[in-house]
C-alpha atoms as a PDB file:
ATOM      1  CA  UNK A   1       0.000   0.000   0.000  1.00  0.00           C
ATOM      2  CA  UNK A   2       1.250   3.254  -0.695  1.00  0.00           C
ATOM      3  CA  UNK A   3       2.154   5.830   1.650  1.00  0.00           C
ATOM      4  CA  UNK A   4       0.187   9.071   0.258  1.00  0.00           C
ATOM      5  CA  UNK A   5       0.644  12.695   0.803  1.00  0.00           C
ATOM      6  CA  UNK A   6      -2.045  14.924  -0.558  1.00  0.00           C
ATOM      7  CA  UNK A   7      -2.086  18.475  -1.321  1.00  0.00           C
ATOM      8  CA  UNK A   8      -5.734  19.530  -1.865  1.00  0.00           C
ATOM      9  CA  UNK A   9      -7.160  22.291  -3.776  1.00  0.00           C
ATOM     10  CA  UNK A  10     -10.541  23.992  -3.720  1.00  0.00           C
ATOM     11  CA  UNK A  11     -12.073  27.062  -3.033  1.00  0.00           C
ATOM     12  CA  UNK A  12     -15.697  27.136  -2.370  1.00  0.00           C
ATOM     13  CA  UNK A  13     -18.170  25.527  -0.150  1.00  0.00           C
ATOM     14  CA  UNK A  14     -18.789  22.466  -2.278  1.00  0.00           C
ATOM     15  CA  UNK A  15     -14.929  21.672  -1.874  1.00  0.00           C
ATOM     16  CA  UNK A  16     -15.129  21.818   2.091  1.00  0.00           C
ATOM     17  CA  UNK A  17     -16.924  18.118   2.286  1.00  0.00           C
ATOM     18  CA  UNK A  18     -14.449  16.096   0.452  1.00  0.00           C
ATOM     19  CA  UNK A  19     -11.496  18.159   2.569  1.00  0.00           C
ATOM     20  CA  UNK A  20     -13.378  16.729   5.356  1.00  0.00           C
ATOM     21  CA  UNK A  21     -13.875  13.518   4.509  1.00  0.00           C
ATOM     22  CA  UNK A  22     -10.474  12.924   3.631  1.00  0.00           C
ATOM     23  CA  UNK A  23      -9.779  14.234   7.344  1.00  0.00           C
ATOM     24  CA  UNK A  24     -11.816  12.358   8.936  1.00  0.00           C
ATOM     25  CA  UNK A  25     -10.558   9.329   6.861  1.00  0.00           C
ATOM     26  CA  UNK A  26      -6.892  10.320   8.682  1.00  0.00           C
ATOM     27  CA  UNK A  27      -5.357  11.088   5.184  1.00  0.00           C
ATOM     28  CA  UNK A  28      -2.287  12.917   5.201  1.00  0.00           C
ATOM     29  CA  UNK A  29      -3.388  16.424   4.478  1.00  0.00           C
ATOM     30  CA  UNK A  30       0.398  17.870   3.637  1.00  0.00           C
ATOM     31  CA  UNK A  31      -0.783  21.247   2.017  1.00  0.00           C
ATOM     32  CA  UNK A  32      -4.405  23.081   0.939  1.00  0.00           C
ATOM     33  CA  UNK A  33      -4.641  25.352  -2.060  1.00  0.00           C
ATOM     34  CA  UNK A  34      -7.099  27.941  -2.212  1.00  0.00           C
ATOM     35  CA  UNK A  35      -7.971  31.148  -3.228  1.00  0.00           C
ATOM     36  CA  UNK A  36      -6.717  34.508  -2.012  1.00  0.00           C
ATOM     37  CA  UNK A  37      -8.957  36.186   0.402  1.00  0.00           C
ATOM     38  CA  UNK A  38     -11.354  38.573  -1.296  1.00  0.00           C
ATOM     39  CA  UNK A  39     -12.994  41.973  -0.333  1.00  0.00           C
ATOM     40  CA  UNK A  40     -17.442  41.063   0.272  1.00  0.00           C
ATOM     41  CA  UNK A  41     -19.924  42.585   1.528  1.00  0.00           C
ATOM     42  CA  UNK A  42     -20.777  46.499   2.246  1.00  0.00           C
ATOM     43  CA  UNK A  43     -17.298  46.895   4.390  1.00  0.00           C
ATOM     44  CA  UNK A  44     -15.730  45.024   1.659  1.00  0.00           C
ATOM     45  CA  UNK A  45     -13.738  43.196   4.199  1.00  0.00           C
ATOM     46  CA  UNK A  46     -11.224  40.771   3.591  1.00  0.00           C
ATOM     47  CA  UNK A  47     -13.207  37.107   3.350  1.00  0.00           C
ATOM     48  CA  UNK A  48     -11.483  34.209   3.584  1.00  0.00           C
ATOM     49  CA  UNK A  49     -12.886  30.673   1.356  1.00  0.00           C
ATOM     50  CA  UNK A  50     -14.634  28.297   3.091  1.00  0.00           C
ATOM     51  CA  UNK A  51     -11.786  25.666   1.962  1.00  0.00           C
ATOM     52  CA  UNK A  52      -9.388  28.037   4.282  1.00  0.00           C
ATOM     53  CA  UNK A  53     -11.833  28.190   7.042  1.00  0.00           C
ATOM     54  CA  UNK A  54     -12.314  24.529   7.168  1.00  0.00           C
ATOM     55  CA  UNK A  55      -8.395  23.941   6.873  1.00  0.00           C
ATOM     56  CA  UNK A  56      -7.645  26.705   9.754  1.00  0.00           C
ATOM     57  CA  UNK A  57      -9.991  25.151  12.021  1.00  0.00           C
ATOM     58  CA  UNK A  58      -8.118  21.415  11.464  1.00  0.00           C
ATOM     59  CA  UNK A  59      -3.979  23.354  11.484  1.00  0.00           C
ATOM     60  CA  UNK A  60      -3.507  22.405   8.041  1.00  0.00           C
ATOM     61  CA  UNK A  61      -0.641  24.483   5.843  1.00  0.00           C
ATOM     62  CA  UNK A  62      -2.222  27.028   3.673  1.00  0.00           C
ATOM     63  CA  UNK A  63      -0.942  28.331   0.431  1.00  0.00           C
ATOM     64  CA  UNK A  64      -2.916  30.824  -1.354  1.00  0.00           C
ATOM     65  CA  UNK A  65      -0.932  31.861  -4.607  1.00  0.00           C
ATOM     66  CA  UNK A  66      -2.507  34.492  -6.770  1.00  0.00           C
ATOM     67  CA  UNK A  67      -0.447  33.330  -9.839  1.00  0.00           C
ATOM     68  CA  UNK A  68      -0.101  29.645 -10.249  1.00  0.00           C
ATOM     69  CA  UNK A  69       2.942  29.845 -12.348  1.00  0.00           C
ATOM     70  CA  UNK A  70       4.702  32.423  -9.650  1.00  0.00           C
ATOM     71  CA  UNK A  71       8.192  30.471  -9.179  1.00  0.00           C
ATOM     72  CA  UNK A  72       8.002  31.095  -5.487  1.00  0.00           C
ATOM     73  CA  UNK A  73       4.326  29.211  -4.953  1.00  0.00           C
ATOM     74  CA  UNK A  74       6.160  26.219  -7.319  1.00  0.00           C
ATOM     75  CA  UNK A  75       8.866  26.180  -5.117  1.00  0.00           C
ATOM     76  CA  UNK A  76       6.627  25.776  -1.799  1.00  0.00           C
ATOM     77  CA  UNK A  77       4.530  23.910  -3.478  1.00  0.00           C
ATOM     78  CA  UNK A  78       7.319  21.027  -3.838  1.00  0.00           C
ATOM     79  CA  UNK A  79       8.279  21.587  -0.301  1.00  0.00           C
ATOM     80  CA  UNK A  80       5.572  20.058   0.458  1.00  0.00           C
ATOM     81  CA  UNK A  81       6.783  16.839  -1.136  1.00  0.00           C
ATOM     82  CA  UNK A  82       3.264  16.061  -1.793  1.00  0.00           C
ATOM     83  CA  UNK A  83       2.663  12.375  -4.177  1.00  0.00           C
ATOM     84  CA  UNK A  84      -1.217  12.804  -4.721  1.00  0.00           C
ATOM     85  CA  UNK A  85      -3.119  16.481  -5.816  1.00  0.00           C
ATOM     86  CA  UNK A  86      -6.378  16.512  -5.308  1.00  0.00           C
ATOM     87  CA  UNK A  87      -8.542  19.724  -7.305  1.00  0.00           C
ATOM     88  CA  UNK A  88     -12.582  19.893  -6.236  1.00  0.00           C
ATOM     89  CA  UNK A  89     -13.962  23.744  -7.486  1.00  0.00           C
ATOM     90  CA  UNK A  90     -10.503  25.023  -8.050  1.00  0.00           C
ATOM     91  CA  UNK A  91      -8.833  26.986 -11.416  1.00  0.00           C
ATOM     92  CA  UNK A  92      -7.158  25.962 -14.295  1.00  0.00           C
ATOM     93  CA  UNK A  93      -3.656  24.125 -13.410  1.00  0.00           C
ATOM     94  CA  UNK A  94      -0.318  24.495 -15.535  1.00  0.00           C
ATOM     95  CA  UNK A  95       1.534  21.480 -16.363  1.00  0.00           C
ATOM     96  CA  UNK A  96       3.982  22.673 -13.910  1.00  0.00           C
ATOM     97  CA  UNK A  97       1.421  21.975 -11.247  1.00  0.00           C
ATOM     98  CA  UNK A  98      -1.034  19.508 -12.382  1.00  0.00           C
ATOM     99  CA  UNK A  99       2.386  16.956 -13.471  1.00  0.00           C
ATOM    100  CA  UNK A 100       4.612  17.478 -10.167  1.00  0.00           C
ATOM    101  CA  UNK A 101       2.908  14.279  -8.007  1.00  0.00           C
ATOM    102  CA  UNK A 102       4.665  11.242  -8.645  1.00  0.00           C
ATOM    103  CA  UNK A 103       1.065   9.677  -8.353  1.00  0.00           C
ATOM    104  CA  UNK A 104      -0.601  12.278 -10.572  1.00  0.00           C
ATOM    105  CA  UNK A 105      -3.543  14.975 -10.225  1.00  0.00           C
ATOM    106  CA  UNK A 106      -6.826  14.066 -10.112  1.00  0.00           C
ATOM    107  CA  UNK A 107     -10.111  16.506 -10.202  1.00  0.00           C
ATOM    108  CA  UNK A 108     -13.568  15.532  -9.069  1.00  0.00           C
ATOM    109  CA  UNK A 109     -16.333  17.403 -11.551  1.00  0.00           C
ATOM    110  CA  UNK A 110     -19.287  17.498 -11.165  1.00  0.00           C
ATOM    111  CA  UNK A 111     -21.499  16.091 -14.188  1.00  0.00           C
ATOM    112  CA  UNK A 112     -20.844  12.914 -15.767  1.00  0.00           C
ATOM    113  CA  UNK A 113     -17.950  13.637 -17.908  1.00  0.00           C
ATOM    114  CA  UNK A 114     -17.940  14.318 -20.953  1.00  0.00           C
ATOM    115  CA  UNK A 115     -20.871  16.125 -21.298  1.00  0.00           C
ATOM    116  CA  UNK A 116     -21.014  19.385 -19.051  1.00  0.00           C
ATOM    117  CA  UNK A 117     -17.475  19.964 -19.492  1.00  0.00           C
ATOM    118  CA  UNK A 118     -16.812  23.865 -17.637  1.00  0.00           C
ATOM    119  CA  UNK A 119     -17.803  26.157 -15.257  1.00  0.00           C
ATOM    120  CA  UNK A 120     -21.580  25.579 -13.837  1.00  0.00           C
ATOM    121  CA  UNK A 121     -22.189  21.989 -14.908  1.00  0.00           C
ATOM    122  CA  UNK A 122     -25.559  21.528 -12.368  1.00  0.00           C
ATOM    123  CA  UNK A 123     -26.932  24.437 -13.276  1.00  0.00           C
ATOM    124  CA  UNK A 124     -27.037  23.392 -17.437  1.00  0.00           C
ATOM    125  CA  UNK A 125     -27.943  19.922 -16.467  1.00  0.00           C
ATOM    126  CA  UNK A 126     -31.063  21.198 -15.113  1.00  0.00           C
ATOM    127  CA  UNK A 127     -31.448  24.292 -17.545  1.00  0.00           C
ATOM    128  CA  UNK A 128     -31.385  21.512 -20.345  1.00  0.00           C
ATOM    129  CA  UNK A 129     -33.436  19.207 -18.949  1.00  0.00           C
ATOM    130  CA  UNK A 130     -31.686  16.411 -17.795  1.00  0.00           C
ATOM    131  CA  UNK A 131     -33.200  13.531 -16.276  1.00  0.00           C
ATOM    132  CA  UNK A 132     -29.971  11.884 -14.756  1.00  0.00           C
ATOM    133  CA  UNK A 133     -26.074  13.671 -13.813  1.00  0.00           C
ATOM    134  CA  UNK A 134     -23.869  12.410 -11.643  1.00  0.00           C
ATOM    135  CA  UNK A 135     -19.494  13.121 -10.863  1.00  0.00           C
ATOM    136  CA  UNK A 136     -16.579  11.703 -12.087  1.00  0.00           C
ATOM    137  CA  UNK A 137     -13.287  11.882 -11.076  1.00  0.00           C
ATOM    138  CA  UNK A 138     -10.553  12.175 -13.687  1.00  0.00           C
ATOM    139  CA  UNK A 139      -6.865  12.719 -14.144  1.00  0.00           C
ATOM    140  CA  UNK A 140      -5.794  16.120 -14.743  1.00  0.00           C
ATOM    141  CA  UNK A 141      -4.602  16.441 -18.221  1.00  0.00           C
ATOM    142  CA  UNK A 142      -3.401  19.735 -20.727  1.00  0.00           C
ATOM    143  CA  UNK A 143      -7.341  20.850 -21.916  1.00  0.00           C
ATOM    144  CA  UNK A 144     -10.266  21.316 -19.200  1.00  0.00           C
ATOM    145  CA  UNK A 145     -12.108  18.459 -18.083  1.00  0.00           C
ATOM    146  CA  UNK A 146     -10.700  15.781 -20.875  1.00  0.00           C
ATOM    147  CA  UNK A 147      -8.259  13.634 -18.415  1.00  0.00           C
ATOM    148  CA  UNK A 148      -8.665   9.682 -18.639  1.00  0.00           C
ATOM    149  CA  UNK A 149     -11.752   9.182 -16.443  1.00  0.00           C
ATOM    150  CA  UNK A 150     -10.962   7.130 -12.871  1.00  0.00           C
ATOM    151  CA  UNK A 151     -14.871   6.771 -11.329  1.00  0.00           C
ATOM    152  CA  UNK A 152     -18.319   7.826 -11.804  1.00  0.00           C
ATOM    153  CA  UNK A 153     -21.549   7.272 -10.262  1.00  0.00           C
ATOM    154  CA  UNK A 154     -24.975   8.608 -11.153  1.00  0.00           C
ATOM    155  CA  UNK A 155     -27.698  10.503  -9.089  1.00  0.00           C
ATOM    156  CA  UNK A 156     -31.574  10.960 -10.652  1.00  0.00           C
ATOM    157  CA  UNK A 157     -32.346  14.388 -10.907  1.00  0.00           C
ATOM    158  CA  UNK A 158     -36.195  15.536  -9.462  1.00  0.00           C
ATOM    159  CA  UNK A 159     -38.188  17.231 -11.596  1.00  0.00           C
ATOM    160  CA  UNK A 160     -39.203  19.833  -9.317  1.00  0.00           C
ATOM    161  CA  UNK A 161     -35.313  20.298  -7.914  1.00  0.00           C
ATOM    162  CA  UNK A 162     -33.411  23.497  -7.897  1.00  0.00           C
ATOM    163  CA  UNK A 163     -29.484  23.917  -8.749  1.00  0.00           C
ATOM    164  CA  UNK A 164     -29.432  24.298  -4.779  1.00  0.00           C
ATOM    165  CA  UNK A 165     -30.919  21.029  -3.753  1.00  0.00           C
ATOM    166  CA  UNK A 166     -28.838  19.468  -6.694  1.00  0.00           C
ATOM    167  CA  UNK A 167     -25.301  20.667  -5.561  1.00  0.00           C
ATOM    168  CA  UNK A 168     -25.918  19.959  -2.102  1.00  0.00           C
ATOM    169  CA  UNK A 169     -26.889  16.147  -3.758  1.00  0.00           C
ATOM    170  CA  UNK A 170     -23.314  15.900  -5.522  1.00  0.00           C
ATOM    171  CA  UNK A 171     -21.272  17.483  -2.955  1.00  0.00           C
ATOM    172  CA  UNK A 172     -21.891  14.401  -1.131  1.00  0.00           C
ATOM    173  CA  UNK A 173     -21.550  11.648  -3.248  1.00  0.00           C
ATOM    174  CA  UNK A 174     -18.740  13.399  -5.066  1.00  0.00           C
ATOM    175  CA  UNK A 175     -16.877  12.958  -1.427  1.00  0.00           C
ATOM    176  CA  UNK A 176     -17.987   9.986  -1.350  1.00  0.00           C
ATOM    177  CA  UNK A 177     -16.391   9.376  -4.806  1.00  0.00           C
ATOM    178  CA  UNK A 178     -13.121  10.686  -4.495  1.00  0.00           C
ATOM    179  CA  UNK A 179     -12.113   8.735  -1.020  1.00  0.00           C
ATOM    180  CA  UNK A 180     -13.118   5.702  -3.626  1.00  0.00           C
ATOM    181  CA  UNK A 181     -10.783   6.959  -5.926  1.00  0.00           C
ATOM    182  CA  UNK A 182      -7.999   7.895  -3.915  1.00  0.00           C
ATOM    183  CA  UNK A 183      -8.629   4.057  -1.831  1.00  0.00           C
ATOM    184  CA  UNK A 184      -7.905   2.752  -5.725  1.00  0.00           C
ATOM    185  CA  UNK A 185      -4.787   4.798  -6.035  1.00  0.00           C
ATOM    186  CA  UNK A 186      -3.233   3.805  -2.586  1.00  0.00           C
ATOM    187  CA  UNK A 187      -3.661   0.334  -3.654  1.00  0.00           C
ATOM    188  CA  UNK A 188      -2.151   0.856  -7.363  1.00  0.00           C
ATOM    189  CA  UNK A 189      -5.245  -0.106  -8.540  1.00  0.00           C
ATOM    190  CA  UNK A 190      -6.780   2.320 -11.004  1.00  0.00           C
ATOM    191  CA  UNK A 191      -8.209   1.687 -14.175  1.00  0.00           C
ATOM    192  CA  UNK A 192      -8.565   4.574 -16.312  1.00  0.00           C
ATOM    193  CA  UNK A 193     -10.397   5.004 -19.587  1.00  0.00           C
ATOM    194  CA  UNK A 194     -10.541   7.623 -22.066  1.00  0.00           C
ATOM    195  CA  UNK A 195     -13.043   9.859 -22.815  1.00  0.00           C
ATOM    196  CA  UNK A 196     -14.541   9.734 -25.879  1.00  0.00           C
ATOM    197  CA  UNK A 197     -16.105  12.666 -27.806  1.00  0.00           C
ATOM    198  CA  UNK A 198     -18.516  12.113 -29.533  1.00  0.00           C
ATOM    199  CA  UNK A 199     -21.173  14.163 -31.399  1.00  0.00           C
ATOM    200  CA  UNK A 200     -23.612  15.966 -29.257  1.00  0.00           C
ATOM    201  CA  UNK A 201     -21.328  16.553 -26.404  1.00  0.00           C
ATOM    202  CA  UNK A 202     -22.832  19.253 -24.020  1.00  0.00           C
ATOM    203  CA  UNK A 203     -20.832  21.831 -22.391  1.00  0.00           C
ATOM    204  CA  UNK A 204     -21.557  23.873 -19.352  1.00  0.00           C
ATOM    205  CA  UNK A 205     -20.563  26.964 -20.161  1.00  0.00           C
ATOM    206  CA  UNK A 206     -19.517  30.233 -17.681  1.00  0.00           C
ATOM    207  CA  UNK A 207     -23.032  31.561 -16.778  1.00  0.00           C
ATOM    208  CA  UNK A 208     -23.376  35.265 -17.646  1.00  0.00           C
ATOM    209  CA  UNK A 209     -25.749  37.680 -18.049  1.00  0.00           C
ATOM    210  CA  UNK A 210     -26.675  36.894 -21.457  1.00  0.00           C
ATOM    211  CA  UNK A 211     -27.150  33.545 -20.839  1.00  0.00           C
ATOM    212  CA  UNK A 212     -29.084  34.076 -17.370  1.00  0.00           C
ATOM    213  CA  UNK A 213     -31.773  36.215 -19.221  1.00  0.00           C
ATOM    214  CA  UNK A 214     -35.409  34.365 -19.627  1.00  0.00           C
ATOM    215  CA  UNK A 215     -36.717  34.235 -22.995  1.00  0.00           C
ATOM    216  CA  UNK A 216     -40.212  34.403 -22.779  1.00  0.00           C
ATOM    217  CA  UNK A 217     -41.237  33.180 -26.304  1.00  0.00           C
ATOM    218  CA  UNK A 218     -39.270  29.857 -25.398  1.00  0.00           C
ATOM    219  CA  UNK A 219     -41.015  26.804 -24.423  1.00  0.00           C
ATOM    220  CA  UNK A 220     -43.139  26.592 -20.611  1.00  0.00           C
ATOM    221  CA  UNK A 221     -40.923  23.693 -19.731  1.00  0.00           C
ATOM    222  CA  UNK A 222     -37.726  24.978 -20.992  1.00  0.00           C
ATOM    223  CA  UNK A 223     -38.782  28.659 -18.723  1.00  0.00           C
ATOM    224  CA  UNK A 224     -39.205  26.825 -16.103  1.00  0.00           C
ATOM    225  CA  UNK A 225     -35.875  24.397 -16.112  1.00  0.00           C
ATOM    226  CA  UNK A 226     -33.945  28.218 -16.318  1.00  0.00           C
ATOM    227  CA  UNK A 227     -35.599  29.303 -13.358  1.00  0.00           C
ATOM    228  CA  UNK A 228     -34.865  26.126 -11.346  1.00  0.00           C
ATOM    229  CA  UNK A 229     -31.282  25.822 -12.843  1.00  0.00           C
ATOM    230  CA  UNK A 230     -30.348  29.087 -11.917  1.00  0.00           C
ATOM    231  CA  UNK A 231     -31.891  28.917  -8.194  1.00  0.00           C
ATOM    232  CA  UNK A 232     -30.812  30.295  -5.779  1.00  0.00           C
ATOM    233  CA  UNK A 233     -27.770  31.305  -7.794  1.00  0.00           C
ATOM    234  CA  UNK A 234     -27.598  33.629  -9.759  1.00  0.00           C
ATOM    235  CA  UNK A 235     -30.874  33.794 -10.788  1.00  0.00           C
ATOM    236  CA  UNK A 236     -32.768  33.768 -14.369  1.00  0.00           C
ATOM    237  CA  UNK A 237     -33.687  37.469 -15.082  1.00  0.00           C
ATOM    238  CA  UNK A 238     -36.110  39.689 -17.034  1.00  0.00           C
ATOM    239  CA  UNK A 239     -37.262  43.133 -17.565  1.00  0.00           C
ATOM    240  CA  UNK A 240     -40.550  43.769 -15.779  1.00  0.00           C
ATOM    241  CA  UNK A 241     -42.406  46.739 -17.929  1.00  0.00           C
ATOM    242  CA  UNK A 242     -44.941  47.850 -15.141  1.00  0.00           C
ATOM    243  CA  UNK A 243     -46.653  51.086 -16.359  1.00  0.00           C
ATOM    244  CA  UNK A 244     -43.511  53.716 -16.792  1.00  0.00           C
ATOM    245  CA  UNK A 245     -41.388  51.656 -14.929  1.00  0.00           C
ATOM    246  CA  UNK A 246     -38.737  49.215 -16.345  1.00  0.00           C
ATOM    247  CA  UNK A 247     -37.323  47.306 -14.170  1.00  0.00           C
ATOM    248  CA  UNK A 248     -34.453  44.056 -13.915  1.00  0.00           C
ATOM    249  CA  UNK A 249     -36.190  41.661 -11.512  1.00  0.00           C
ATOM    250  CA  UNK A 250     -35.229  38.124 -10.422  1.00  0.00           C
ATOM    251  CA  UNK A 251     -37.307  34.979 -10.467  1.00  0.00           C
ATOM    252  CA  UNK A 252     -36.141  32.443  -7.899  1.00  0.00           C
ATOM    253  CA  UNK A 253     -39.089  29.490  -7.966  1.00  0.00           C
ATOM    254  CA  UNK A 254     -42.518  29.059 -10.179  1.00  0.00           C
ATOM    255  CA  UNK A 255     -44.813  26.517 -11.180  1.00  0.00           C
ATOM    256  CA  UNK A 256     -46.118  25.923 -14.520  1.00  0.00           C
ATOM    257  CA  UNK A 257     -49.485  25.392 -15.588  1.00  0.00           C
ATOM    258  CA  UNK A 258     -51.027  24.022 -18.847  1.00  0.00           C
ATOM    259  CA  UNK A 259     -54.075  26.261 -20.064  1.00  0.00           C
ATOM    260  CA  UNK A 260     -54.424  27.443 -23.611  1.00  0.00           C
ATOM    261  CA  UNK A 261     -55.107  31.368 -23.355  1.00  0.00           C
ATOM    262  CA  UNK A 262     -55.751  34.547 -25.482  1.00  0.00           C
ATOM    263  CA  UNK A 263     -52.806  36.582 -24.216  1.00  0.00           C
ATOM    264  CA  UNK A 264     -49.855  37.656 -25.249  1.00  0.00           C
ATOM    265  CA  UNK A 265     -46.076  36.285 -24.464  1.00  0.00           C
ATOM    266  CA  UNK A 266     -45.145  37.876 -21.388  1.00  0.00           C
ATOM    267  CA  UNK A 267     -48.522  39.274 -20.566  1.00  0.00           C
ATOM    268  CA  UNK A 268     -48.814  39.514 -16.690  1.00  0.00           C
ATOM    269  CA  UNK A 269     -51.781  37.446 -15.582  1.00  0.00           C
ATOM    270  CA  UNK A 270     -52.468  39.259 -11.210  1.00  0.00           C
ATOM    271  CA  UNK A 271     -54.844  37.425  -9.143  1.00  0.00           C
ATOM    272  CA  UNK A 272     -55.307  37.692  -5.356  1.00  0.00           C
ATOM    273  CA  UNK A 273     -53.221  36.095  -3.928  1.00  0.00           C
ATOM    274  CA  UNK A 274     -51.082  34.693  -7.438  1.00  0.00           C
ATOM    275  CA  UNK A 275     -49.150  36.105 -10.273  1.00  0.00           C
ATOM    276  CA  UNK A 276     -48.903  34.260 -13.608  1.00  0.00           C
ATOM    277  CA  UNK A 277     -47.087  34.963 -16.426  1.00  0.00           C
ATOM    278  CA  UNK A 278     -48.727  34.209 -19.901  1.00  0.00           C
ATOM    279  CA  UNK A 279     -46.361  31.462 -22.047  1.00  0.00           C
ATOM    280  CA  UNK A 280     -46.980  29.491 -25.085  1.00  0.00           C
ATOM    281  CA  UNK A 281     -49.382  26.696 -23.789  1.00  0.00           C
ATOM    282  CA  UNK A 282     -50.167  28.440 -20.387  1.00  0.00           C
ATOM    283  CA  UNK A 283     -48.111  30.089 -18.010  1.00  0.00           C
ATOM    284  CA  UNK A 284     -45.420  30.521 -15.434  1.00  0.00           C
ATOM    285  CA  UNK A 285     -46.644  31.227 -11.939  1.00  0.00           C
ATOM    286  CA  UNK A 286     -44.206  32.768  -9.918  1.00  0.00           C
ATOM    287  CA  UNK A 287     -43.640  31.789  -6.596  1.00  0.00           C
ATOM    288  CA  UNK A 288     -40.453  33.618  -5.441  1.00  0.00           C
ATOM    289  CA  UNK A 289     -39.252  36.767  -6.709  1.00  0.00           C
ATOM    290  CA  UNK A 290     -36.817  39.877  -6.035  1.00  0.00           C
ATOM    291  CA  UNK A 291     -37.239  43.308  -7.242  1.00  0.00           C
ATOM    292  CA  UNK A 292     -34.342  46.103  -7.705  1.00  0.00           C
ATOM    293  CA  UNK A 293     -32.826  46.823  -3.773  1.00  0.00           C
ATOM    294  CA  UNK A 294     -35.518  44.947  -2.269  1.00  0.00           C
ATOM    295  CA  UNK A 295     -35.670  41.106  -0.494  1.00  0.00           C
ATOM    296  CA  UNK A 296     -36.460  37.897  -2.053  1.00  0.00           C
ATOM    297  CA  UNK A 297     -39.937  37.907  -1.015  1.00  0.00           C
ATOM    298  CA  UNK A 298     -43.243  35.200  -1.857  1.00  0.00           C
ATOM    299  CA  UNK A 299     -45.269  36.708  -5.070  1.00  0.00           C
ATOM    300  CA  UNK A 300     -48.236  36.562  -2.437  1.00  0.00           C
ATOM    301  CA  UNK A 301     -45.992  39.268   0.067  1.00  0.00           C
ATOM    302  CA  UNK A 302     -45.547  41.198  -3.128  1.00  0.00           C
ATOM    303  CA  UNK A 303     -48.930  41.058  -4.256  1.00  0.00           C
ATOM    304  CA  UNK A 304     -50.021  42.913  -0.757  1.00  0.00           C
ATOM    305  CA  UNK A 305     -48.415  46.281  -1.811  1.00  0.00           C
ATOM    306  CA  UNK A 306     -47.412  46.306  -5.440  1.00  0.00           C
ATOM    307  CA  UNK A 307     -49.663  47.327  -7.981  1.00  0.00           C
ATOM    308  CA  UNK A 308     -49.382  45.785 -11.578  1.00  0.00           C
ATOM    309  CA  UNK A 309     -51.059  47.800 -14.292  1.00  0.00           C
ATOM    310  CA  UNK A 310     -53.165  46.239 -16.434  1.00  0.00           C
ATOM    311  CA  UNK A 311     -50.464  46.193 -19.701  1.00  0.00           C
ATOM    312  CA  UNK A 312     -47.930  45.212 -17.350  1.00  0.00           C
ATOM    313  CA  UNK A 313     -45.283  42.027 -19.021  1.00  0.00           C
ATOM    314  CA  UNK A 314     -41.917  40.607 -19.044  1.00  0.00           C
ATOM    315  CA  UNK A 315     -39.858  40.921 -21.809  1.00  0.00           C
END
């Protein structure tokens, strides 16, 4: 059995559980990579990643380079005589970095490779629709995301799930996944395969504003997978044209409903207590929803002191 020592790099929340399983499996944690602290919130304070806070609170060594090709970082980097990298949420590596383990560098994604290759692969699997995703674990090679494959393992996706629900899903089982993985390379026993592109390949490209924006003339179901893929972040988007007033609003949750109607794409539909937006084929009720400077609040708590004119729509 080999004798591993792991540097491990991540950055954001998702990253903390396999850190912590890999603790709690008494791995030998010889270095974490992370981000350098960033400026948030009103003070714009100096914020440190979650993958730091979780490695401060266990004494680990913390490295934090802002340029991954800086000579200095490379040279701590080795001092750490590290055999195994580990990468969950973490940048691009150089050959420099990704090739200095004698056992290799391997990254846990989280789709099942090699479709949603990139940046936000749960939010496109549910923006497109997918019934089924899953992670893999690969090793690290010169492109993104391409590296022989190690392990997979599948997870259904609900119909009625957010990207939320759905990370919180594969940050598990991706832990789960990569103390199977690394268990495979401390007994020389991995089995890689290629990936194979073939046509049809989906990608999961960077989510922008562009790409966040709701389309109104597209199909009900394909509205509401946006909505749900992009929930709780960042959120799909629209203009709200309310009387004079034009304004960039945030959905967070709706419903759909089925009901073949007279109005208009993006015609807004007020009720009592409900507020529906008109679609091909019926319309998108909106359940959660944030206007410019003001809360994420229930379209019911809304409802009680906004008024809609009677033209009002989303475009």
């Amino acid at each position: 059995m080999r004798n591993l020592r792991i540097v491990f790099m991540g950055t954001p929340y998702f990253a903390v559980s396999t850190l912590k399983a890999l603790v709690e499996h008494n791995y030998n944690i010889v270095g974490v990579i992370t981000a350098p602290d960033r400026p948030a919130g009103r003070g714009q304070k100096l914020q440190e990643s979650a993958v730091k806070s979780y490695a401060k609170s266990q004494n680990l060594t913390v490295l934090q380079p802002t340029n991954l090709k800086d000579k200095e970082f490379l040279r701590d980097l080795k001092l750490l005589q590290a055999n195994l990298q580990i990468v969950v949420a973490f940048r691009m590596l150089p050959k420099a970095v990704w090739q200095m383990p004698q056992y290799g560098t391997f990254n846990l994604h989280a789709s099942l490779l090699p479709n949603y290759r990139g940046a936000a692969p749960i939010n496109w699997a549910i923006i497109n629709g997918e019934k089924i995703t899953g992670v893999s674990t690969f090793f690290i090679d010169e492109k993104i995301d391409t590296g022989e494959m190690i392990l997979q393992d599948t997870t259904p996706i609900d119909p009625n799930e957010n990207a939320g629900s759905l990370h919180d899903k594969l940050m598990d089982q991706g832990s789960a996944l990569v103390l199977k993985t690394v268990k495979l390379i401390e007994n020389n026993a991995v089995k890689t395969t290629p990936q194979v592109d073939t046509e049809g390949i989906k990608t999961a490209y960077k989510l922008n504003r562009d790409n966040c924006k709701i389309d109104w003339s597209d199909s009900m179901e394909a509205i509401y997978n946006k909505i749900r893929g992009l929930s709780p972040y960042p959120g799909a988007w629209c203009v709200l044209i309310n009387g004079e007033a034009q304004l960039d609003i945030k959905i967070y949750e709706s419903k759909k409903e089925s009901f073949e109607h007279a109005y208009k794409t993006g015609h807004i539909v007020v009720g009592k207590k409900e507020l529906k937006v008109a679609v091909s084929h019926g319309f998108i009720k909106i359940e959660k929803i944030k206007l410019p400077g003001k809360k994420l609040m229930e379209a019911e708590s809304l409802l009680n002191g906004y008024v809609f004119h009677d033209n009002a729509k989303m475009l």
